[in-house]
PDB file of N, CA and C in Angstrom:
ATOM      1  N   UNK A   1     -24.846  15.572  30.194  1.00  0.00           N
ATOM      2  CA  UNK A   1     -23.417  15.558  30.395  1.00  0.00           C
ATOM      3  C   UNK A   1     -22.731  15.673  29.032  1.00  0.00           C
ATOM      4  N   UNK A   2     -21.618  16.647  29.324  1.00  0.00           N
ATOM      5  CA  UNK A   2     -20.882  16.725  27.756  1.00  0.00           C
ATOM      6  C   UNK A   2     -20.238  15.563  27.137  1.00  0.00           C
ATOM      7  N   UNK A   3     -19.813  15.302  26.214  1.00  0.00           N
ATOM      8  CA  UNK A   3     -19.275  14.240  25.594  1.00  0.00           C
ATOM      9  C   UNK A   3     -17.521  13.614  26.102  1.00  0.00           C
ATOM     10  N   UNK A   4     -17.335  14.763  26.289  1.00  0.00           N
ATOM     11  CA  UNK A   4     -15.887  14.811  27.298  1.00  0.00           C
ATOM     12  C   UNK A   4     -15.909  14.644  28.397  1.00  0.00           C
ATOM     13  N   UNK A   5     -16.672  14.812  29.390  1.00  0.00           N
ATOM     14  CA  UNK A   5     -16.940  14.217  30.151  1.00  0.00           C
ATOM     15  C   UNK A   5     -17.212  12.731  30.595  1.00  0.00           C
ATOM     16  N   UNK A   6     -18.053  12.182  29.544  1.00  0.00           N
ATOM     17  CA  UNK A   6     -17.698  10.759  29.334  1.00  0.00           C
ATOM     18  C   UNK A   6     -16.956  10.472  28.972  1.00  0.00           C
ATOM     19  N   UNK A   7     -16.192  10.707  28.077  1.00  0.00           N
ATOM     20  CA  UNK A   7     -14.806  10.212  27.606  1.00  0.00           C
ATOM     21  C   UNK A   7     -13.806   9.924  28.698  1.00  0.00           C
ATOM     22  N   UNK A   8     -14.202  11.157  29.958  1.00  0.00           N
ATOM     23  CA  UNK A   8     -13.111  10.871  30.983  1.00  0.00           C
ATOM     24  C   UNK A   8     -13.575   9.943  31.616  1.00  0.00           C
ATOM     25  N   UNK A   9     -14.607   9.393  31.730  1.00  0.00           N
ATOM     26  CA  UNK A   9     -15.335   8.512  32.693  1.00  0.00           C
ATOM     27  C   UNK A   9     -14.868   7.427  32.596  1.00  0.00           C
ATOM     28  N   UNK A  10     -15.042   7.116  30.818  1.00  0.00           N
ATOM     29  CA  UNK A  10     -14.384   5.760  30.313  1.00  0.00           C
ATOM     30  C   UNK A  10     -12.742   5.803  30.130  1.00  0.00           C
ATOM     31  N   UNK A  11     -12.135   6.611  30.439  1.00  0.00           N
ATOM     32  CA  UNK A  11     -10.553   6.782  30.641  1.00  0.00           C
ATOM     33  C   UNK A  11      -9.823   6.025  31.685  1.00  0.00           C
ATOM     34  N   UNK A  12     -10.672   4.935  32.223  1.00  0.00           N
ATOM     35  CA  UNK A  12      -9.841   4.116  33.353  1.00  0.00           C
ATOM     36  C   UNK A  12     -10.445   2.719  32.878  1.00  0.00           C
ATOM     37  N   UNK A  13      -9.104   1.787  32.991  1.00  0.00           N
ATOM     38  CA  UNK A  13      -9.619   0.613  32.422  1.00  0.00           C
ATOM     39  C   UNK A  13     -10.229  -0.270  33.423  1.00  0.00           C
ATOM     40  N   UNK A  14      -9.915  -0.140  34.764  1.00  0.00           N
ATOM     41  CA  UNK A  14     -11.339  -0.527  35.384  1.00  0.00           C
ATOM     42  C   UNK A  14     -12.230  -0.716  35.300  1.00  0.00           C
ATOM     43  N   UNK A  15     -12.637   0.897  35.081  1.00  0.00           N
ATOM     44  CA  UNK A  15     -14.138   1.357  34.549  1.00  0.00           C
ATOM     45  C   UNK A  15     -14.864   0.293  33.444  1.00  0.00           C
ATOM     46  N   UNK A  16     -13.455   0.773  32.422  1.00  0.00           N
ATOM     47  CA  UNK A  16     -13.843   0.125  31.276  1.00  0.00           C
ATOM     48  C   UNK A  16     -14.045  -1.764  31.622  1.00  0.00           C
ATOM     49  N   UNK A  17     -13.157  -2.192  32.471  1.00  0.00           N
ATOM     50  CA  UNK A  17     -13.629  -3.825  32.498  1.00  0.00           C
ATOM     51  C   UNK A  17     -14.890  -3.870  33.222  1.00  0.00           C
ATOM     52  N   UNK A  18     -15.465  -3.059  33.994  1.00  0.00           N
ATOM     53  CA  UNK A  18     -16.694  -3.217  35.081  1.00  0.00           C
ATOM     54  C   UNK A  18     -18.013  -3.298  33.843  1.00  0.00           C
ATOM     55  N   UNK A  19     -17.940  -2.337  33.100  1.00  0.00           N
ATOM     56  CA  UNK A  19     -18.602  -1.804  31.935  1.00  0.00           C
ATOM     57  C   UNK A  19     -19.024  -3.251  30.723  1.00  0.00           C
ATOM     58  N   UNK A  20     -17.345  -3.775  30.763  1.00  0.00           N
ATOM     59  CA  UNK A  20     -17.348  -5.039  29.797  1.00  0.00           C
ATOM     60  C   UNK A  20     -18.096  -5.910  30.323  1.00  0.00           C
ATOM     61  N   UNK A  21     -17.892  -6.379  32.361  1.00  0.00           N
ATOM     62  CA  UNK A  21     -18.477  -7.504  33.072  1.00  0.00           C
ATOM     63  C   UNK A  21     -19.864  -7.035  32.858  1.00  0.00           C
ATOM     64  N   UNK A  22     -20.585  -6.343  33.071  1.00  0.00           N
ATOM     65  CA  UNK A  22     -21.964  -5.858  33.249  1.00  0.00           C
ATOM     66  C   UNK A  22     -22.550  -6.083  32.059  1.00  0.00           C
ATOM     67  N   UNK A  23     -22.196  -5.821  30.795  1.00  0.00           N
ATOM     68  CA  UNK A  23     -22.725  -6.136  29.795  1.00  0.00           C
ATOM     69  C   UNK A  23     -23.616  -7.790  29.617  1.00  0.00           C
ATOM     70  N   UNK A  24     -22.922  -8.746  30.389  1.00  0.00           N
ATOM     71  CA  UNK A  24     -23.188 -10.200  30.622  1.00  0.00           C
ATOM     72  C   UNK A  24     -23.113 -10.390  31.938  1.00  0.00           C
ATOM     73  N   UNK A  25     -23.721  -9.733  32.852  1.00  0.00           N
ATOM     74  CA  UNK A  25     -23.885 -10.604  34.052  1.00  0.00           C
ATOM     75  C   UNK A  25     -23.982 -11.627  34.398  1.00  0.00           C
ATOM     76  N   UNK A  26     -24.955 -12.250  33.692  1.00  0.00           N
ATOM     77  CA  UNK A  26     -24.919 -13.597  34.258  1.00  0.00           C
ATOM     78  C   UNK A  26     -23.713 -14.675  34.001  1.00  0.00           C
ATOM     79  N   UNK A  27     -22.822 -14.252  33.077  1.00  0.00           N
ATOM     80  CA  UNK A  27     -21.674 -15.170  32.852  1.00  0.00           C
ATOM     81  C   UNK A  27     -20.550 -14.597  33.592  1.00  0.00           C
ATOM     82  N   UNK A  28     -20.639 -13.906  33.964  1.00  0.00           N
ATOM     83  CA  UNK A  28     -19.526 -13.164  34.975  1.00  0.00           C
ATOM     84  C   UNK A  28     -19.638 -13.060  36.088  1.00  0.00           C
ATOM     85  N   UNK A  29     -21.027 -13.127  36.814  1.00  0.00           N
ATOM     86  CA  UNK A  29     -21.080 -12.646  38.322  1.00  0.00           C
ATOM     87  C   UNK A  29     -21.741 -14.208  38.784  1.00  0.00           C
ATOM     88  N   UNK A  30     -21.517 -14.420  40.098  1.00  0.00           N
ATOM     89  CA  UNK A  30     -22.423 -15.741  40.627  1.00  0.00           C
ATOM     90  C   UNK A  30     -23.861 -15.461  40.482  1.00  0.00           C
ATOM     91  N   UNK A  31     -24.901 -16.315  40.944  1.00  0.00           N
ATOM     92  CA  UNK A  31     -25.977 -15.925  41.443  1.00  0.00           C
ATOM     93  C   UNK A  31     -26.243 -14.893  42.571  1.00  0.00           C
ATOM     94  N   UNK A  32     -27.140 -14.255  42.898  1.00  0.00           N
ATOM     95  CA  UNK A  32     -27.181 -13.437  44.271  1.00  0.00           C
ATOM     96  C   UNK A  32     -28.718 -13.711  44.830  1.00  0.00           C
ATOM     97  N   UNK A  33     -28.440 -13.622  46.018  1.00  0.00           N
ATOM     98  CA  UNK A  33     -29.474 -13.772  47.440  1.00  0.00           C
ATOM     99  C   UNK A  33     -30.123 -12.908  46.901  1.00  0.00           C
ATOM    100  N   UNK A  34     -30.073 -11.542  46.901  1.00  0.00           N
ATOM    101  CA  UNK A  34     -31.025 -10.572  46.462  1.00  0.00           C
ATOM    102  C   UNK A  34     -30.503  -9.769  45.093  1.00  0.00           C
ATOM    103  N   UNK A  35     -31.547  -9.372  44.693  1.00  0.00           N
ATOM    104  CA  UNK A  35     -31.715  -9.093  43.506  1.00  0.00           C
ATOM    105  C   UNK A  35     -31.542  -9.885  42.151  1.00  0.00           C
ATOM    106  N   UNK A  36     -32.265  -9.803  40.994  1.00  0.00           N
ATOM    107  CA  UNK A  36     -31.964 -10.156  39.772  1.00  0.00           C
ATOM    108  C   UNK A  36     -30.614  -9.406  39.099  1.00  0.00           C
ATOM    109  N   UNK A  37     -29.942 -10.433  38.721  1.00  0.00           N
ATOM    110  CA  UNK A  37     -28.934 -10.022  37.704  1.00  0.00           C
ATOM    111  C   UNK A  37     -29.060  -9.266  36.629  1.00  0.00           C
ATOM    112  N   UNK A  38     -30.424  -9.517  35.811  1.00  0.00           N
ATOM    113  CA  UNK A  38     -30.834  -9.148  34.857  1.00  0.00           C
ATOM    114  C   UNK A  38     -31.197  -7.898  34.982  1.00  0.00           C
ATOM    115  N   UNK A  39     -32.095  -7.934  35.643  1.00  0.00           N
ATOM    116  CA  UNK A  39     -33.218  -6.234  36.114  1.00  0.00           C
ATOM    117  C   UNK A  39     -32.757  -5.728  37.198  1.00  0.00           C
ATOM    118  N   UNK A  40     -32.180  -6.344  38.242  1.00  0.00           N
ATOM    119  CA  UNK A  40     -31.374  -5.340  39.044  1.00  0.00           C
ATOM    120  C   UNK A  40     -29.960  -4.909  39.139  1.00  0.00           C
ATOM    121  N   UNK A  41     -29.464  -5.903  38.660  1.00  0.00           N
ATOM    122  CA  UNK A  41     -27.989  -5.209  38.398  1.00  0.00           C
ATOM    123  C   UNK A  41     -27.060  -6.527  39.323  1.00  0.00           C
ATOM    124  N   UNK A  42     -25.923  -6.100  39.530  1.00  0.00           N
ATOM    125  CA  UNK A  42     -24.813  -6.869  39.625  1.00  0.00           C
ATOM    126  C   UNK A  42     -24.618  -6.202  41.366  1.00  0.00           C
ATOM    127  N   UNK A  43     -24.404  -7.058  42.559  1.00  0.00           N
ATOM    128  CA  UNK A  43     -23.880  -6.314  43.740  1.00  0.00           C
ATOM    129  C   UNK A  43     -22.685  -5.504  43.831  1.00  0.00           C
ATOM    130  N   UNK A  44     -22.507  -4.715  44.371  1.00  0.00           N
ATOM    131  CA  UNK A  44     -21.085  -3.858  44.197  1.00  0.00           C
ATOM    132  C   UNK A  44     -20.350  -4.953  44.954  1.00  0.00           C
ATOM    133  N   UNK A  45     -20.456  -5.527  45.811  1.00  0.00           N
ATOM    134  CA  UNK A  45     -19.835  -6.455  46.630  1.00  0.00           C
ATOM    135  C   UNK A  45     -19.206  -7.434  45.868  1.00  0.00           C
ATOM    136  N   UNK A  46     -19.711  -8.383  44.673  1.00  0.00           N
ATOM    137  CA  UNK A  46     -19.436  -8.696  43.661  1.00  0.00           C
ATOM    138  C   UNK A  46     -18.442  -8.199  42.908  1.00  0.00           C
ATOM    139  N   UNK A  47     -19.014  -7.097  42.753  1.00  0.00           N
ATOM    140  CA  UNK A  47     -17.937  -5.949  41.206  1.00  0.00           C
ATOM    141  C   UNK A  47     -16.893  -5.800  42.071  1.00  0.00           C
ATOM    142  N   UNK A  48     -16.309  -5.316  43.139  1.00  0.00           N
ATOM    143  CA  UNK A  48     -15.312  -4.937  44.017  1.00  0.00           C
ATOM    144  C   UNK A  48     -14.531  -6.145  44.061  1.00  0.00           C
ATOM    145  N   UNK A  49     -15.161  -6.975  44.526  1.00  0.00           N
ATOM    146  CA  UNK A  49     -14.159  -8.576  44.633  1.00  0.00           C
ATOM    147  C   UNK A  49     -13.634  -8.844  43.463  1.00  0.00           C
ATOM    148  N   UNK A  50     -14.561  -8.715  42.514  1.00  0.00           N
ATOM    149  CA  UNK A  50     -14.027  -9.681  41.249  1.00  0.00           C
ATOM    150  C   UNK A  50     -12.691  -8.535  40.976  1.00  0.00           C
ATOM    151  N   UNK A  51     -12.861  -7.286  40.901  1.00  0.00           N
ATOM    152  CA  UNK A  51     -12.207  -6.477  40.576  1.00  0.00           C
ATOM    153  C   UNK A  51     -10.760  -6.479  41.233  1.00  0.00           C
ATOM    154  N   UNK A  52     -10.754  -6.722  42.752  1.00  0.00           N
ATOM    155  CA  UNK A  52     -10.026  -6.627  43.262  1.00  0.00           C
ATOM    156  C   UNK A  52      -9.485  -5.996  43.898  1.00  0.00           C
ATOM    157  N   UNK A  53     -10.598  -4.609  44.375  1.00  0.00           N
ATOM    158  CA  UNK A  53     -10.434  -3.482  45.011  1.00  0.00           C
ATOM    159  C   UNK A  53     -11.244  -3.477  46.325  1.00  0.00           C
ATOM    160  N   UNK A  54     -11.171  -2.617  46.820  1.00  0.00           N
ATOM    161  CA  UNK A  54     -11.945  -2.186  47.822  1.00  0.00           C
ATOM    162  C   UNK A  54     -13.427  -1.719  47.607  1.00  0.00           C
ATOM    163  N   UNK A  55     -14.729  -1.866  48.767  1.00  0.00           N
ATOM    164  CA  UNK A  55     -15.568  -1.363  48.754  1.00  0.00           C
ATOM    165  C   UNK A  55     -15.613   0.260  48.181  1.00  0.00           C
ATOM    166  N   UNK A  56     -14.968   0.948  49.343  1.00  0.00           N
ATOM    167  CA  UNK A  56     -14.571   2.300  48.630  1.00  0.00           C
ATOM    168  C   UNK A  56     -14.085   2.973  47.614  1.00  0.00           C
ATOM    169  N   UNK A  57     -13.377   2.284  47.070  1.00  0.00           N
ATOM    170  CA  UNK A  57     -12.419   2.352  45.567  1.00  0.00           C
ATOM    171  C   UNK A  57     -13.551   2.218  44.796  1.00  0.00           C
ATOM    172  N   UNK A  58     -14.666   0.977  45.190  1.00  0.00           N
ATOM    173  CA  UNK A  58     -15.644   0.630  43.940  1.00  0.00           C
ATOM    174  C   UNK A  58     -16.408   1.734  44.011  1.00  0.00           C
ATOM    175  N   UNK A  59     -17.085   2.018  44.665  1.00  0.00           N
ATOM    176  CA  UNK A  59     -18.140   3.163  45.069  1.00  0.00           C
ATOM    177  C   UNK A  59     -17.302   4.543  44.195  1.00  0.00           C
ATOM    178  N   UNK A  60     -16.071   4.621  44.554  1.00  0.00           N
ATOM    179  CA  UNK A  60     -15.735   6.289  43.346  1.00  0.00           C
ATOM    180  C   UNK A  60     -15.661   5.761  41.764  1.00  0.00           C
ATOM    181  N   UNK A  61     -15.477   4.618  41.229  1.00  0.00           N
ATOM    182  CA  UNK A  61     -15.740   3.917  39.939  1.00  0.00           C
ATOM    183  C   UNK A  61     -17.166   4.359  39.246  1.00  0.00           C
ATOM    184  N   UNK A  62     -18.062   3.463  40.721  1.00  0.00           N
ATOM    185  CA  UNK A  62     -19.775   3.462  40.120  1.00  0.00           C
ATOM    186  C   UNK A  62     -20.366   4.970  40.413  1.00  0.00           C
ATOM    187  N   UNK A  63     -18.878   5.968  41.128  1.00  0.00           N
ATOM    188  CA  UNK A  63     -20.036   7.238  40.937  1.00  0.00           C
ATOM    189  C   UNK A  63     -19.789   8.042  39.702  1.00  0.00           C
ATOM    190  N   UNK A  64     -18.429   7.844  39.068  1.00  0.00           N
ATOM    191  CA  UNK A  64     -17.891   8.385  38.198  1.00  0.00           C
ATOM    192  C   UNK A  64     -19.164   7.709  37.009  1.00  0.00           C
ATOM    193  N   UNK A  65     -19.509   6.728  36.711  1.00  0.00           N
ATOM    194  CA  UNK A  65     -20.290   5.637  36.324  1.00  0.00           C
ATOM    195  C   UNK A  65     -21.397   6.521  36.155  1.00  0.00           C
ATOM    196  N   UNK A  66     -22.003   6.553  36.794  1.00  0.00           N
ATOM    197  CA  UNK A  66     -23.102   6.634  37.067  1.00  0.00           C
ATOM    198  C   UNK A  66     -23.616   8.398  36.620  1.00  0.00           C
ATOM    199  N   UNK A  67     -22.606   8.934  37.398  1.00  0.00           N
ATOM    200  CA  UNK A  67     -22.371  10.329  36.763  1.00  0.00           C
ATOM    201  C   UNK A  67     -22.881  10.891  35.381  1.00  0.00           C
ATOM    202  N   UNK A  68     -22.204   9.796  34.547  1.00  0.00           N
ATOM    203  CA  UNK A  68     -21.731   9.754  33.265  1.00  0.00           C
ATOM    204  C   UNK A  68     -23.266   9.378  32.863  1.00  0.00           C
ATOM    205  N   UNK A  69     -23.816   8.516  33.750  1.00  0.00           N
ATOM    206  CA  UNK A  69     -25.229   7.929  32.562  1.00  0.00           C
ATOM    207  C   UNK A  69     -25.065   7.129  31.925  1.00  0.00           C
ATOM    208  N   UNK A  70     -24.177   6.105  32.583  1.00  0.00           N
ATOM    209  CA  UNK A  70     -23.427   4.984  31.911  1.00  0.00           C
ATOM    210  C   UNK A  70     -23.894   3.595  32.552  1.00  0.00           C
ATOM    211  N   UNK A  71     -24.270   3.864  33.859  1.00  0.00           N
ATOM    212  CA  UNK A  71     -25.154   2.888  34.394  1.00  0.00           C
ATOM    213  C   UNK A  71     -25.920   3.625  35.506  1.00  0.00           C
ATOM    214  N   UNK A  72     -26.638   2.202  35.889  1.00  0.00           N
ATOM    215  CA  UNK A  72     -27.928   2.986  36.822  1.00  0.00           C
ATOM    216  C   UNK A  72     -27.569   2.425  38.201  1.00  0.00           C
ATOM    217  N   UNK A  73     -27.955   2.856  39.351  1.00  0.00           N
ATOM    218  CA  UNK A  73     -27.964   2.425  40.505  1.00  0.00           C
ATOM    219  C   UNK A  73     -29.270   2.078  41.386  1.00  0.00           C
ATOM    220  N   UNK A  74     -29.308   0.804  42.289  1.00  0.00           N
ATOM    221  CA  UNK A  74     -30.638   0.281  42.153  1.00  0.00           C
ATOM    222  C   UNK A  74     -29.749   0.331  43.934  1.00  0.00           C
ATOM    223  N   UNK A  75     -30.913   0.030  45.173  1.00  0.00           N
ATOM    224  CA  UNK A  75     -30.982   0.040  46.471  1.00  0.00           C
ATOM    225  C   UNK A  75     -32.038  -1.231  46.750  1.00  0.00           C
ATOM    226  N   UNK A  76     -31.405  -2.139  47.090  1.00  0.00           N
ATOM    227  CA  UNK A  76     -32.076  -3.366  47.626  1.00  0.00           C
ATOM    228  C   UNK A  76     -31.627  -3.882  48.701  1.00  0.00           C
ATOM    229  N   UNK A  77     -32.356  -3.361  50.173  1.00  0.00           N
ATOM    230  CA  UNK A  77     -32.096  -3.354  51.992  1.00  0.00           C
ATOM    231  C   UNK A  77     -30.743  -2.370  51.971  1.00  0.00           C
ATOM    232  N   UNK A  78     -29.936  -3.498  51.922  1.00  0.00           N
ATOM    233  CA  UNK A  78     -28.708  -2.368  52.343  1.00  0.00           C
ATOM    234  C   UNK A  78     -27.294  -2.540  51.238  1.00  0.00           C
ATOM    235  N   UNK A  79     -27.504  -3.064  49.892  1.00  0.00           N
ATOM    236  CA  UNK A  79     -26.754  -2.927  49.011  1.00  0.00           C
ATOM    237  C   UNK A  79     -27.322  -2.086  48.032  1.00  0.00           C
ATOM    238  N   UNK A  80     -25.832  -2.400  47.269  1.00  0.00           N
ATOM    239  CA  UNK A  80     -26.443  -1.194  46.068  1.00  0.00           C
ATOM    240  C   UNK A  80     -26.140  -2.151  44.695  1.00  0.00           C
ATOM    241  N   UNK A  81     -26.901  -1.967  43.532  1.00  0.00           N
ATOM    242  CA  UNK A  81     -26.872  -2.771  42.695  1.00  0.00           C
ATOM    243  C   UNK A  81     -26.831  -2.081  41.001  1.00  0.00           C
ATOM    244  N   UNK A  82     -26.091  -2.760  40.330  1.00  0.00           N
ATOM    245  CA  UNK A  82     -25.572  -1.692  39.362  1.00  0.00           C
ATOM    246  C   UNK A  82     -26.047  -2.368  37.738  1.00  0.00           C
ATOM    247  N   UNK A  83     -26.269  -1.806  36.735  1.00  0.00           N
ATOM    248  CA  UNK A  83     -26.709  -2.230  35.572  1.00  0.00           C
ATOM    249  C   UNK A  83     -26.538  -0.747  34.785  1.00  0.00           C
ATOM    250  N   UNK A  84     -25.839  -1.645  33.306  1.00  0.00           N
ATOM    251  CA  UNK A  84     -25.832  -0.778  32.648  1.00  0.00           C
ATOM    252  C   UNK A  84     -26.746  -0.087  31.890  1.00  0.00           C
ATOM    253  N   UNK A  85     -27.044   1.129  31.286  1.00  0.00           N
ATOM    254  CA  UNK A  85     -27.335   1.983  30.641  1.00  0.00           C
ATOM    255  C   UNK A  85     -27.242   1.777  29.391  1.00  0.00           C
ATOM    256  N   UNK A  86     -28.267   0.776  28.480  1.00  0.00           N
ATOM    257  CA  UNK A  86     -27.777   1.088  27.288  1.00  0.00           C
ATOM    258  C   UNK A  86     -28.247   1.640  26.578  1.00  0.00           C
ATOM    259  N   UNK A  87     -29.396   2.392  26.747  1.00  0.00           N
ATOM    260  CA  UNK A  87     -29.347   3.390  25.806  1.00  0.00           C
ATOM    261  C   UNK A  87     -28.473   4.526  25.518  1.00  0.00           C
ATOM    262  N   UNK A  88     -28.076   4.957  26.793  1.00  0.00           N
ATOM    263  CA  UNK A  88     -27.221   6.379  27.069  1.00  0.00           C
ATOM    264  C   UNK A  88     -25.536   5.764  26.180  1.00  0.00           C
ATOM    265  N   UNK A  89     -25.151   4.226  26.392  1.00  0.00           N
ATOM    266  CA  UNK A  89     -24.207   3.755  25.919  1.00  0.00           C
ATOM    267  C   UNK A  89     -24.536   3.749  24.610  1.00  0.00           C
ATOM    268  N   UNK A  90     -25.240   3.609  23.983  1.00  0.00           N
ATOM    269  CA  UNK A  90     -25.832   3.539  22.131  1.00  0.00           C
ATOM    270  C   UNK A  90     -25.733   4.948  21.859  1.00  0.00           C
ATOM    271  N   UNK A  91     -25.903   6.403  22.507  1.00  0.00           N
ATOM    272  CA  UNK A  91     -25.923   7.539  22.403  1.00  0.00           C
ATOM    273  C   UNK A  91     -24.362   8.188  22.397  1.00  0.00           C
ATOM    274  N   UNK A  92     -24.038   7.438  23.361  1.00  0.00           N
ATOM    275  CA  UNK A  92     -22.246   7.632  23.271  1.00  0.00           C
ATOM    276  C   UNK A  92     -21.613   7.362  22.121  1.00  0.00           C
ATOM    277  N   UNK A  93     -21.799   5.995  21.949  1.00  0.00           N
ATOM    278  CA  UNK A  93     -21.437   5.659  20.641  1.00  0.00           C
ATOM    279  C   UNK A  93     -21.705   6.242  19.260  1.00  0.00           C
ATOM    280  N   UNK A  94     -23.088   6.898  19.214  1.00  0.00           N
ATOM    281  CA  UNK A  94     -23.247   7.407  18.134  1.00  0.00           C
ATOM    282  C   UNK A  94     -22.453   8.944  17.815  1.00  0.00           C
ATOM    283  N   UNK A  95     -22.585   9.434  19.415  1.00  0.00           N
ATOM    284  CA  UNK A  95     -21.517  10.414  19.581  1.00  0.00           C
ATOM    285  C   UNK A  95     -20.626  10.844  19.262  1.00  0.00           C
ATOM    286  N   UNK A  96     -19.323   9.891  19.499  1.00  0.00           N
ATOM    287  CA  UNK A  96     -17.636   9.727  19.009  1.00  0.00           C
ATOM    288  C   UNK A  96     -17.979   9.123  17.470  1.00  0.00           C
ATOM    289  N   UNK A  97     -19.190   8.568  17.245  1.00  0.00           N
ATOM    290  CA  UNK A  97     -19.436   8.358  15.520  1.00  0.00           C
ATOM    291  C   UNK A  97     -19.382   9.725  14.959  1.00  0.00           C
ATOM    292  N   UNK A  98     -20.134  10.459  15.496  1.00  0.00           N
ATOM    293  CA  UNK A  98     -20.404  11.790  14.627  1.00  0.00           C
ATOM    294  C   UNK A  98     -19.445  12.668  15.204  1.00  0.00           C
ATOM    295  N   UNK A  99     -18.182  12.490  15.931  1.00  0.00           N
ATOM    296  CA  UNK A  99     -17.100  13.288  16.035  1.00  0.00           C
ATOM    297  C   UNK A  99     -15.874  12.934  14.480  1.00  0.00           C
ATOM    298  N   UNK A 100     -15.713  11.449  14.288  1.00  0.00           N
ATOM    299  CA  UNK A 100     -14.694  11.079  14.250  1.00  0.00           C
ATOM    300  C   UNK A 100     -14.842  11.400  12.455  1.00  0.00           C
TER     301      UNK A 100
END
């Protein structure tokens, strides 16, 4: 994905707070029934509430997200579970380094 392309990804501050919460899951999200916080990611059910949006609203966030290579998406029964990407995020960064 081009570099502008991410740039648009991270162009909504949503995005950008979902991005900030995920970085520390465990101080931001409760515990969960299924999955690890750590290795599986955060429930969208979670991210949506805390956020304050809708299921659906979250889902075009984590695809734009995800798109980007900004986080990963994990399937555990019938949720979906989200964690960031940091390498692809260390690559970004070095990115807009070697633009600016």
């Amino acid at each position: 994905m081009e570099l502008a392309d991410i740039l648009r990804a991270l162009a909504s501050d949503k995005r950008l707070q979902i991005l900030d919460w995920l970085k520390d899951p465990v101080a931001n999200f409760p515990p969960q029934v299924d999955g690890d916080l750590l290795q599986d990611g955060v429930c969208a059910l979670f991210i949506a509430e805390k956020l304050g949006i809708s299921q659906p609203t979250l889902s075009e966030h984590m695809k734009v997200l995800t798109s980007a290579g900004l986080v990963s998406a994990k399937r555990i029964k019938q949720w979906t579970f989200y964690r960031r990407d940091e390498a692809q995020l260390a690559a970004v960064k070095r990115a807009i380094a070697a633009q600016v």
